[in-house]
N, C-alpha and C. Protein backbone atom coordinates (compact mmCIF):
# COMPACT_ATOMS: atom_id res chain seq x y z
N UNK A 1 -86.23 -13.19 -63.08
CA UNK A 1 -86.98 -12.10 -62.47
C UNK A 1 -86.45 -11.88 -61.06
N UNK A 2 -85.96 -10.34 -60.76
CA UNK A 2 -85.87 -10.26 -59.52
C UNK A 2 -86.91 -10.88 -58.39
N UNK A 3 -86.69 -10.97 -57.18
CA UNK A 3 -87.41 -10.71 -55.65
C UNK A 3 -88.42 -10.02 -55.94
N UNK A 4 -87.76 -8.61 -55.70
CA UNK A 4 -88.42 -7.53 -55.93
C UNK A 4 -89.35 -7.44 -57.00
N UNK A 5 -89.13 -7.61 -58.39
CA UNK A 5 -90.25 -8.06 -58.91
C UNK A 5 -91.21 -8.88 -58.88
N UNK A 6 -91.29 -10.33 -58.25
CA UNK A 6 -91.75 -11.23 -58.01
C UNK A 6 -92.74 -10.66 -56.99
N UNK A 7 -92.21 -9.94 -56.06
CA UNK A 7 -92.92 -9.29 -55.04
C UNK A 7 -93.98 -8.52 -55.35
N UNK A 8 -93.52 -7.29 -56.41
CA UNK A 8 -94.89 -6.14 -57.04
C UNK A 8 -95.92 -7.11 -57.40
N UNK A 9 -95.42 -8.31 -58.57
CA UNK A 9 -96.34 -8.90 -59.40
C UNK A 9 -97.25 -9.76 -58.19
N UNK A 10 -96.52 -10.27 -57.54
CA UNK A 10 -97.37 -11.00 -56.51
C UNK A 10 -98.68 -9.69 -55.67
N UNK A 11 -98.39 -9.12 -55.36
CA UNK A 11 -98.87 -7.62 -54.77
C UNK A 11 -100.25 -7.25 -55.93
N UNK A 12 -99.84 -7.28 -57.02
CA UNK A 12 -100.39 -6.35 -58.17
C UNK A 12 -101.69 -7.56 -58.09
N UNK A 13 -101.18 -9.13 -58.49
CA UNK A 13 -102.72 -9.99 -58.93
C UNK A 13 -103.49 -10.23 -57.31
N UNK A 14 -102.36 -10.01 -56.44
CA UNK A 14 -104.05 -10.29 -55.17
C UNK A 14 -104.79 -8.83 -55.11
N UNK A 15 -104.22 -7.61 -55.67
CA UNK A 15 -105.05 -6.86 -55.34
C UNK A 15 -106.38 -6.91 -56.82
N UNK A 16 -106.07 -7.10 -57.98
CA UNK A 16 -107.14 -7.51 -58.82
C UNK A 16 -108.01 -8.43 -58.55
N UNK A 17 -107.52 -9.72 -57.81
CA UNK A 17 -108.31 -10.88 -57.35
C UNK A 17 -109.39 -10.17 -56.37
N UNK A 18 -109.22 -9.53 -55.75
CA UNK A 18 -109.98 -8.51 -54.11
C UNK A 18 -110.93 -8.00 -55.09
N UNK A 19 -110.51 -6.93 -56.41
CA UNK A 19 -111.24 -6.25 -56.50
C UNK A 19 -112.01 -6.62 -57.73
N UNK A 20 -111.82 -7.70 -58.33
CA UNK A 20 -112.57 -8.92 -58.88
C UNK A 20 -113.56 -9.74 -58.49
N UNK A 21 -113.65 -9.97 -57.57
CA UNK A 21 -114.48 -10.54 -56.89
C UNK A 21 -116.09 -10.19 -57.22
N UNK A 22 -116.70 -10.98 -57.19
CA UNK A 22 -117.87 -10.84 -57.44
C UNK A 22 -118.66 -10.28 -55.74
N UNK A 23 -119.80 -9.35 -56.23
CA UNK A 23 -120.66 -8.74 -55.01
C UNK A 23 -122.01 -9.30 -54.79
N UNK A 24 -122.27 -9.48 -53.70
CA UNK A 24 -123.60 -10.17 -53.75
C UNK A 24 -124.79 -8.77 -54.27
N UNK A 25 -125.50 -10.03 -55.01
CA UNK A 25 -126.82 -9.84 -55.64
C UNK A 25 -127.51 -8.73 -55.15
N UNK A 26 -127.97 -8.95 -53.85
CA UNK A 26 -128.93 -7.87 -52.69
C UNK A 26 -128.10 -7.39 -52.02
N UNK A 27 -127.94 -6.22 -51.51
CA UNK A 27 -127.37 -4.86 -50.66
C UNK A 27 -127.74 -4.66 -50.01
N UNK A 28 -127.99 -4.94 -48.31
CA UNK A 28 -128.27 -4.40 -47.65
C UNK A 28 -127.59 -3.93 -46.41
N UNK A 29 -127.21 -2.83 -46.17
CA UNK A 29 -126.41 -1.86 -45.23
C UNK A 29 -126.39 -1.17 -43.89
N UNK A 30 -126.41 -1.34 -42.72
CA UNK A 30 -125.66 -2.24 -42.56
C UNK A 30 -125.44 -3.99 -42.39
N UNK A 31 -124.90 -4.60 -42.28
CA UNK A 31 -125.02 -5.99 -41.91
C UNK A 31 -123.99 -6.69 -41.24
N UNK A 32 -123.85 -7.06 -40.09
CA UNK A 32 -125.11 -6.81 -38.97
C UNK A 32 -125.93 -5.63 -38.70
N UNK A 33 -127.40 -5.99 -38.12
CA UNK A 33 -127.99 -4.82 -37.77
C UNK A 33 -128.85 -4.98 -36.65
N UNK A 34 -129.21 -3.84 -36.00
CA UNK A 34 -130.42 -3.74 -35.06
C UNK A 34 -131.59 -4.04 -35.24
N UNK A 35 -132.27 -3.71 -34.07
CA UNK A 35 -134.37 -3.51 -34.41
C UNK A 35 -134.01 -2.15 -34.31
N UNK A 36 -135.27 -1.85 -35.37
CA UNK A 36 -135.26 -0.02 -35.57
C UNK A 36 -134.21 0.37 -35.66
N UNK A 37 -133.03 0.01 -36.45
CA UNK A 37 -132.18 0.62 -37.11
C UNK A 37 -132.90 1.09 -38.72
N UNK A 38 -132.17 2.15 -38.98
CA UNK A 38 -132.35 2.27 -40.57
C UNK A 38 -131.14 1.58 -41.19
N UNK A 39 -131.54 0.94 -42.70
CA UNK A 39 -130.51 0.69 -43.54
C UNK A 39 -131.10 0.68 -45.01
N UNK A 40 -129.74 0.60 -45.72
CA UNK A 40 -129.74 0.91 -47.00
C UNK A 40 -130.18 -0.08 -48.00
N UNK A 41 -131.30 -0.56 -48.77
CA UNK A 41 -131.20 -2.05 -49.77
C UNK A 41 -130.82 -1.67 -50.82
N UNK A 42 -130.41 -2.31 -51.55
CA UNK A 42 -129.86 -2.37 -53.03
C UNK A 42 -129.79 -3.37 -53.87
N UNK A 43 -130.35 -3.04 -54.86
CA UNK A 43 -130.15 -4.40 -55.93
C UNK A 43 -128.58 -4.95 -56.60
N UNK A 44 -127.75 -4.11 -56.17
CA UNK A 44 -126.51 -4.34 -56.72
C UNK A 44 -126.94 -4.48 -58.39
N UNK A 45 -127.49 -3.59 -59.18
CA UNK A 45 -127.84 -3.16 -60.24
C UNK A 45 -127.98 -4.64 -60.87
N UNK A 46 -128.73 -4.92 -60.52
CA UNK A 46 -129.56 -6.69 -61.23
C UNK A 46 -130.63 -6.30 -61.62
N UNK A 47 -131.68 -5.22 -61.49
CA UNK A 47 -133.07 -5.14 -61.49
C UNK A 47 -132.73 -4.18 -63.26
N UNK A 48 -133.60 -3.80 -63.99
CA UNK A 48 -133.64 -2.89 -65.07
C UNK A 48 -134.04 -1.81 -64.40
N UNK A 49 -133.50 -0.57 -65.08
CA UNK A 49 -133.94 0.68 -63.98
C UNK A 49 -134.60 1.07 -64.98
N UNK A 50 -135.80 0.89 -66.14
CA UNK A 50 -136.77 1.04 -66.13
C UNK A 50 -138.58 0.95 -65.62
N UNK A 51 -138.27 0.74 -64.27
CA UNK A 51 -139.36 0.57 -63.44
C UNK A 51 -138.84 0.44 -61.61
N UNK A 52 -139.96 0.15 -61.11
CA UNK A 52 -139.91 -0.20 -59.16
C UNK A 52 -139.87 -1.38 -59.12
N UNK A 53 -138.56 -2.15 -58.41
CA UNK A 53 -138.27 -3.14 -57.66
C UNK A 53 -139.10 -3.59 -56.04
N UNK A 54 -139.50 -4.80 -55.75
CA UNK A 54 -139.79 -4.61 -54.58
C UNK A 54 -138.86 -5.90 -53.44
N UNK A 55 -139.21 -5.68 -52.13
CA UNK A 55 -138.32 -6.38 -51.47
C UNK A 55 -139.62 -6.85 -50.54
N UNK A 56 -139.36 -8.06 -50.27
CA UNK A 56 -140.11 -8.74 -49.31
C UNK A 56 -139.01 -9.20 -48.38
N UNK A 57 -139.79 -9.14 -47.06
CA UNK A 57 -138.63 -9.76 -45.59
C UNK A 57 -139.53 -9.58 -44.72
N UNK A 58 -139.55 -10.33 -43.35
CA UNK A 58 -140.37 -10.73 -42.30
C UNK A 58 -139.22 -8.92 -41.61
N UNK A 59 -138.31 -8.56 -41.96
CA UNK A 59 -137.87 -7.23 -41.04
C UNK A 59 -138.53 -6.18 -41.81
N UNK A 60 -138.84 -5.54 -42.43
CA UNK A 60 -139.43 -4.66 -42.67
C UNK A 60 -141.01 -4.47 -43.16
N UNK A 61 -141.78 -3.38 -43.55
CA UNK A 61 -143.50 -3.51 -44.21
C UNK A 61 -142.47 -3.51 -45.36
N UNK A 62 -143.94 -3.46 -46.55
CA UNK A 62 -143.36 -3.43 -48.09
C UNK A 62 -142.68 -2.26 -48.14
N UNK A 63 -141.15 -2.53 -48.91
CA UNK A 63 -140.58 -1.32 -49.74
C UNK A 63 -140.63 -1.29 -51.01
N UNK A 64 -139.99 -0.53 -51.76
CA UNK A 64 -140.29 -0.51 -53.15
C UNK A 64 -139.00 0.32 -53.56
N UNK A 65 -138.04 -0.19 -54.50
CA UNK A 65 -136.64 0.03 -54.43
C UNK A 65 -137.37 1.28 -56.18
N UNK A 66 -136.53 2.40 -55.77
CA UNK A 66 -136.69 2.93 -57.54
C UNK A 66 -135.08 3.43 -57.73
N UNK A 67 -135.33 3.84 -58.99
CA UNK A 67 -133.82 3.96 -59.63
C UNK A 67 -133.03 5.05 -58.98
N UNK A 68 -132.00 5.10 -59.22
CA UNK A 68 -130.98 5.77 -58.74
C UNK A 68 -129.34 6.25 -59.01
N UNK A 69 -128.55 6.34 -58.90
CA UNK A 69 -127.49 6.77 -58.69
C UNK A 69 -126.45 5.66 -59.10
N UNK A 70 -126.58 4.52 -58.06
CA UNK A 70 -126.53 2.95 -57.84
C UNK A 70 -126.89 1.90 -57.81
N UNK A 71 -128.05 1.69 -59.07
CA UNK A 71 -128.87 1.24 -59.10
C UNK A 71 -130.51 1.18 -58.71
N UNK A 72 -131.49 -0.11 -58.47
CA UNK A 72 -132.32 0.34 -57.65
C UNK A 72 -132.00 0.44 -56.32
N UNK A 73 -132.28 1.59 -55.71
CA UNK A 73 -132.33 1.75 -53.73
C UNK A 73 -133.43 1.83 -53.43
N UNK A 74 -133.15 1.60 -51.89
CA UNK A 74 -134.46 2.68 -50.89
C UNK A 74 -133.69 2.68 -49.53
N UNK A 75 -134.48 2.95 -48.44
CA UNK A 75 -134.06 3.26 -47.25
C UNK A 75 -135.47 2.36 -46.41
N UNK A 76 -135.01 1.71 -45.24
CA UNK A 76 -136.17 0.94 -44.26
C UNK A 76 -135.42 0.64 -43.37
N UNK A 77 -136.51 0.57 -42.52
CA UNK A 77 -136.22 0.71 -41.21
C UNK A 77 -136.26 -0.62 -40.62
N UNK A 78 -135.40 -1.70 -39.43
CA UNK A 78 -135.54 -3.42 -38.99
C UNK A 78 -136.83 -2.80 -38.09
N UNK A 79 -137.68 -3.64 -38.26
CA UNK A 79 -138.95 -3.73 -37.19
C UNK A 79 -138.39 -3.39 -35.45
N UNK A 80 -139.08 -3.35 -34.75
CA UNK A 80 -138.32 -2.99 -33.64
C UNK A 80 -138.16 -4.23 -32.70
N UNK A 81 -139.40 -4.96 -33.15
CA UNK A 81 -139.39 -6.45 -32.32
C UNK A 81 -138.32 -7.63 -33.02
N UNK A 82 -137.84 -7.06 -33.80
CA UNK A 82 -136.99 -8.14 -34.99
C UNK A 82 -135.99 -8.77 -34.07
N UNK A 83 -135.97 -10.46 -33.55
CA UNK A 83 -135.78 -10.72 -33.37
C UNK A 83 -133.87 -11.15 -33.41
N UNK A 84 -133.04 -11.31 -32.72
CA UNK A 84 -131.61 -11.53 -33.11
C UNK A 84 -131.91 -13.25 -34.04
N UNK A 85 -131.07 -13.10 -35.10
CA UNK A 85 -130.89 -13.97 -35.85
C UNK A 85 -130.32 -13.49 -37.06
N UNK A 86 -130.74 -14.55 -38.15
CA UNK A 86 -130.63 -14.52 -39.81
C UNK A 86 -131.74 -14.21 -40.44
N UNK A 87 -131.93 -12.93 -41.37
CA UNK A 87 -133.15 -13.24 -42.37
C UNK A 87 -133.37 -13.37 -43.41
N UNK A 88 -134.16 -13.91 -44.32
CA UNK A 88 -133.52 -13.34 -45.82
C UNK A 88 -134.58 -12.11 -46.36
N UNK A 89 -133.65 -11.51 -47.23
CA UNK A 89 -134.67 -10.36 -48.06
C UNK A 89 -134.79 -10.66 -49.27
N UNK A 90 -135.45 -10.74 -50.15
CA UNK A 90 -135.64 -10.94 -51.37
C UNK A 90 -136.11 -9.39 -52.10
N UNK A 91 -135.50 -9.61 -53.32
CA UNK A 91 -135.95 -8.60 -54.30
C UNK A 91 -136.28 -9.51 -55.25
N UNK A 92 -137.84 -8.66 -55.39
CA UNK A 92 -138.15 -9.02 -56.98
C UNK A 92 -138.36 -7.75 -58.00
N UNK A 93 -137.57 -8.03 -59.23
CA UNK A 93 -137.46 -6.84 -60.30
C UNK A 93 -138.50 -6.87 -60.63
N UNK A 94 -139.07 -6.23 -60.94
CA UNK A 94 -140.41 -5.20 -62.11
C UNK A 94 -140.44 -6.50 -63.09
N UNK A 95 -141.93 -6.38 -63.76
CA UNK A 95 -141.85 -6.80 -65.10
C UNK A 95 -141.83 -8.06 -65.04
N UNK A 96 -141.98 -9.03 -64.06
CA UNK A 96 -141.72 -10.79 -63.96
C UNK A 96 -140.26 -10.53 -64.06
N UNK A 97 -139.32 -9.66 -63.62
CA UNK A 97 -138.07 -9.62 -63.85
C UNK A 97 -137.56 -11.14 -62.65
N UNK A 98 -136.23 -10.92 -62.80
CA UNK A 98 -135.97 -12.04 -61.76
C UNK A 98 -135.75 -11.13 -59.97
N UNK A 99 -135.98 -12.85 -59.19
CA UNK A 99 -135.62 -12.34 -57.81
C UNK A 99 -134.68 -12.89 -57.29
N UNK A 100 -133.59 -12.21 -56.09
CA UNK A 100 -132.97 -12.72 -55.91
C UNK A 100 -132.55 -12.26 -54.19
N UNK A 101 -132.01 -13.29 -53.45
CA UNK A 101 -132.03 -13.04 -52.28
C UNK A 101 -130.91 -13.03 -51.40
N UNK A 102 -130.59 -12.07 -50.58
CA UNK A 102 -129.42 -11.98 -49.77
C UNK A 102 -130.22 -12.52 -48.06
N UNK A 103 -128.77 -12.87 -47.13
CA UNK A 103 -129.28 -13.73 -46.01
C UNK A 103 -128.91 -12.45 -45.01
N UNK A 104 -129.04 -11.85 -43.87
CA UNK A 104 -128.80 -10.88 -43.20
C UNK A 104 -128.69 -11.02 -41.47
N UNK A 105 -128.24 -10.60 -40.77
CA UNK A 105 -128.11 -10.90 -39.71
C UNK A 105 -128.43 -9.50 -38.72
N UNK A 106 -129.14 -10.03 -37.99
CA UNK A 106 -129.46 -9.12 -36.70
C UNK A 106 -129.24 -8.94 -35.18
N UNK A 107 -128.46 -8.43 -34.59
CA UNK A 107 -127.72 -8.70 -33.12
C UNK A 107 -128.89 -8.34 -32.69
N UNK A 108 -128.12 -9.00 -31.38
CA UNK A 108 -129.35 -7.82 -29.72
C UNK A 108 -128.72 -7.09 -29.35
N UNK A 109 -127.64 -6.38 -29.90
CA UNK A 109 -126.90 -5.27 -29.22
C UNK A 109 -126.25 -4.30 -29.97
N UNK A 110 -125.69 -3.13 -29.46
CA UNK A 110 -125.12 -2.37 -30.62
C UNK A 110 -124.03 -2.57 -30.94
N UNK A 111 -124.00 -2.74 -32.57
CA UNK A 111 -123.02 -3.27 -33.48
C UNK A 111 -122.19 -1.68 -33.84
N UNK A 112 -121.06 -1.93 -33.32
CA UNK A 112 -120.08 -0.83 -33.65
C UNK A 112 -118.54 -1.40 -34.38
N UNK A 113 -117.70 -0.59 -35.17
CA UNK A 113 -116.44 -1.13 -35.35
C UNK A 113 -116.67 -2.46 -36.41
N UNK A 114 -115.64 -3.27 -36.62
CA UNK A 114 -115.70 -4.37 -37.57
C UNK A 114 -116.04 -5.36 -37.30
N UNK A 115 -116.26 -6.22 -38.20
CA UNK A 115 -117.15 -7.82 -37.73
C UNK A 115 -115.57 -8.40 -38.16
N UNK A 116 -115.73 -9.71 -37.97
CA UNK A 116 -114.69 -10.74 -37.88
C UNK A 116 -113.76 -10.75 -39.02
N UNK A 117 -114.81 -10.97 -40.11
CA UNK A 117 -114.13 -11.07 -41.93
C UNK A 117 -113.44 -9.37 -41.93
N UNK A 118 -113.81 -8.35 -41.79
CA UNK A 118 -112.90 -7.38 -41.44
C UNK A 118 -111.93 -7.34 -41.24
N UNK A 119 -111.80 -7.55 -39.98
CA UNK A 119 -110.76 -7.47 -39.30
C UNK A 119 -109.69 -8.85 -39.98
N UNK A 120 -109.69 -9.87 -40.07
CA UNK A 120 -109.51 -11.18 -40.75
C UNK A 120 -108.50 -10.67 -41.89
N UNK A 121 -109.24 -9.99 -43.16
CA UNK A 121 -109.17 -9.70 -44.00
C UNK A 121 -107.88 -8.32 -43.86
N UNK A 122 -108.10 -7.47 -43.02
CA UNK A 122 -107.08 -5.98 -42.62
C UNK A 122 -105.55 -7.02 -42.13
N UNK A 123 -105.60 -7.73 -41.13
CA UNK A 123 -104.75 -8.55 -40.87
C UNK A 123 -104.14 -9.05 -41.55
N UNK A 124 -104.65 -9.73 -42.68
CA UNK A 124 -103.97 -10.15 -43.46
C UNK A 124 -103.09 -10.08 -44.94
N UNK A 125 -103.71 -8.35 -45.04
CA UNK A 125 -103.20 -7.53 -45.79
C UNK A 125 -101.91 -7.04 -45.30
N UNK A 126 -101.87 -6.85 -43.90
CA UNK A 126 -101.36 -6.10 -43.04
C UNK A 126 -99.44 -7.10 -42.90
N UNK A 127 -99.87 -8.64 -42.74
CA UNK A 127 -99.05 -9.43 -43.22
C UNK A 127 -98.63 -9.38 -44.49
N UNK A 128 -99.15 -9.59 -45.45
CA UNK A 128 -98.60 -9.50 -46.91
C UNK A 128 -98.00 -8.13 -46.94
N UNK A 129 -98.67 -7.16 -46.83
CA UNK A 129 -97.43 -5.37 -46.89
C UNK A 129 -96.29 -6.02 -45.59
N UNK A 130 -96.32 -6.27 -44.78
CA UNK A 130 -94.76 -6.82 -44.16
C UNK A 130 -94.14 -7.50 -44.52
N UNK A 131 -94.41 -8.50 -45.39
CA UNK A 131 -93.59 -9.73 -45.55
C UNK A 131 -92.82 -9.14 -46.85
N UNK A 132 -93.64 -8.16 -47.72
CA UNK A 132 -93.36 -8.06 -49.38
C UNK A 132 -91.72 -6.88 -48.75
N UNK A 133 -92.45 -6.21 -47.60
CA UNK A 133 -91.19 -4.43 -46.93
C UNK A 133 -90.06 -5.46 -47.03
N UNK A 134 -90.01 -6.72 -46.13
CA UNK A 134 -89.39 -7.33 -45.52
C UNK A 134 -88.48 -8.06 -46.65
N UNK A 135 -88.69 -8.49 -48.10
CA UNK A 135 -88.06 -9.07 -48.95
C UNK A 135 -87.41 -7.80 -49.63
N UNK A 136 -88.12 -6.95 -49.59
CA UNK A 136 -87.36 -5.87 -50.40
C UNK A 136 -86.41 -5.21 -50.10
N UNK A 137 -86.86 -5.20 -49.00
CA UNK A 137 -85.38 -4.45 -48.18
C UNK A 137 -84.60 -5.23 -48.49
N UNK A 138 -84.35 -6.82 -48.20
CA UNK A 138 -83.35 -7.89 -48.15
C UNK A 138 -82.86 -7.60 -49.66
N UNK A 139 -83.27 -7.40 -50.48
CA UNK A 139 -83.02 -7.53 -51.76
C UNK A 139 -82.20 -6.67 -52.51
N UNK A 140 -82.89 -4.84 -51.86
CA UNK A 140 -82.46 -3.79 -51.95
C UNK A 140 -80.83 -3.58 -51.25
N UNK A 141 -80.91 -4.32 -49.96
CA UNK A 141 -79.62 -4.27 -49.29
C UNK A 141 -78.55 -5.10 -49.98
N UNK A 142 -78.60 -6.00 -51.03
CA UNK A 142 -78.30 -7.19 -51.85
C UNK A 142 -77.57 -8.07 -50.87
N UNK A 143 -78.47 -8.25 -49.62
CA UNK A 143 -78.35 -9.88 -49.24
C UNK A 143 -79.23 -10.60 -49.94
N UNK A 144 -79.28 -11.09 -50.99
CA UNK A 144 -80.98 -12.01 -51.91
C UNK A 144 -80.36 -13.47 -51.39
């Protein structure tokens, strides 16, 4: 097998592995977040969308997720006193369905631009597309 091939195929399974990956359970958007920000919850389609999901969390009053587009959603607002930290939210599905819980984080300041794993993650894509230019060319030029 060429370089160059070795290279696509290498290219081709990390991008399936990325988009393989499993998504967490609970959705909630943004994360990090403010007090009195709005954001998005989501069941990441775990709940049956024959009925209302609900979410319990010390950041918001009761919501009540109903069906949708993308599963169950809703829209709520972080309390305004919500302290900076970690919280968790729980959803529980309809029906004694199951619950399940995502962990969330809240600054004291405004969160703009990317968090760490972002940026982490762009970087290091950013290496692999150079390194793969960088063999191909060598290969293409037939110095191998």
């Amino acid at each position: 097998m060429k370089p160059a091939d070795s290279a696509a195929v290498a290219l081709l399974g990390l991008t399936v592995l990325g988009l393989a990956a499993p998504t967490a359970a609970a959705q909630v958007e943004p994360d990090p977040m403010v007090a009195g920000q709005r954001v998005r919850i989501s069941d990441g389609r775990r709940c049956a969308q024959d009925g209302a999901a609900r979410v319990s969390s010390r950041l918001f009053g009761p919501v009540v997720l109903r069906p949708g587009e993308g599963g169950m959603a809703a829209q709520a607002r972080v309390a305004e006193g919500a302290a900076p930290g970690r919280y968790p939210v729980t959803i529980h599905c309809a029906s004694g369905g199951a619950s399940f819980t995502e962990t969330v984080t809240v600054r004291d300041a405004r969160v703009e631009g990317l968090n760490a794993a972002q940026a982490a993650g762009g970087l290091a894509l950013l290496a692999l597309a150079a390194g793969a230019a960088f063999w191909l060319r060598r290969t293409v030029g037939g110095r191998s």
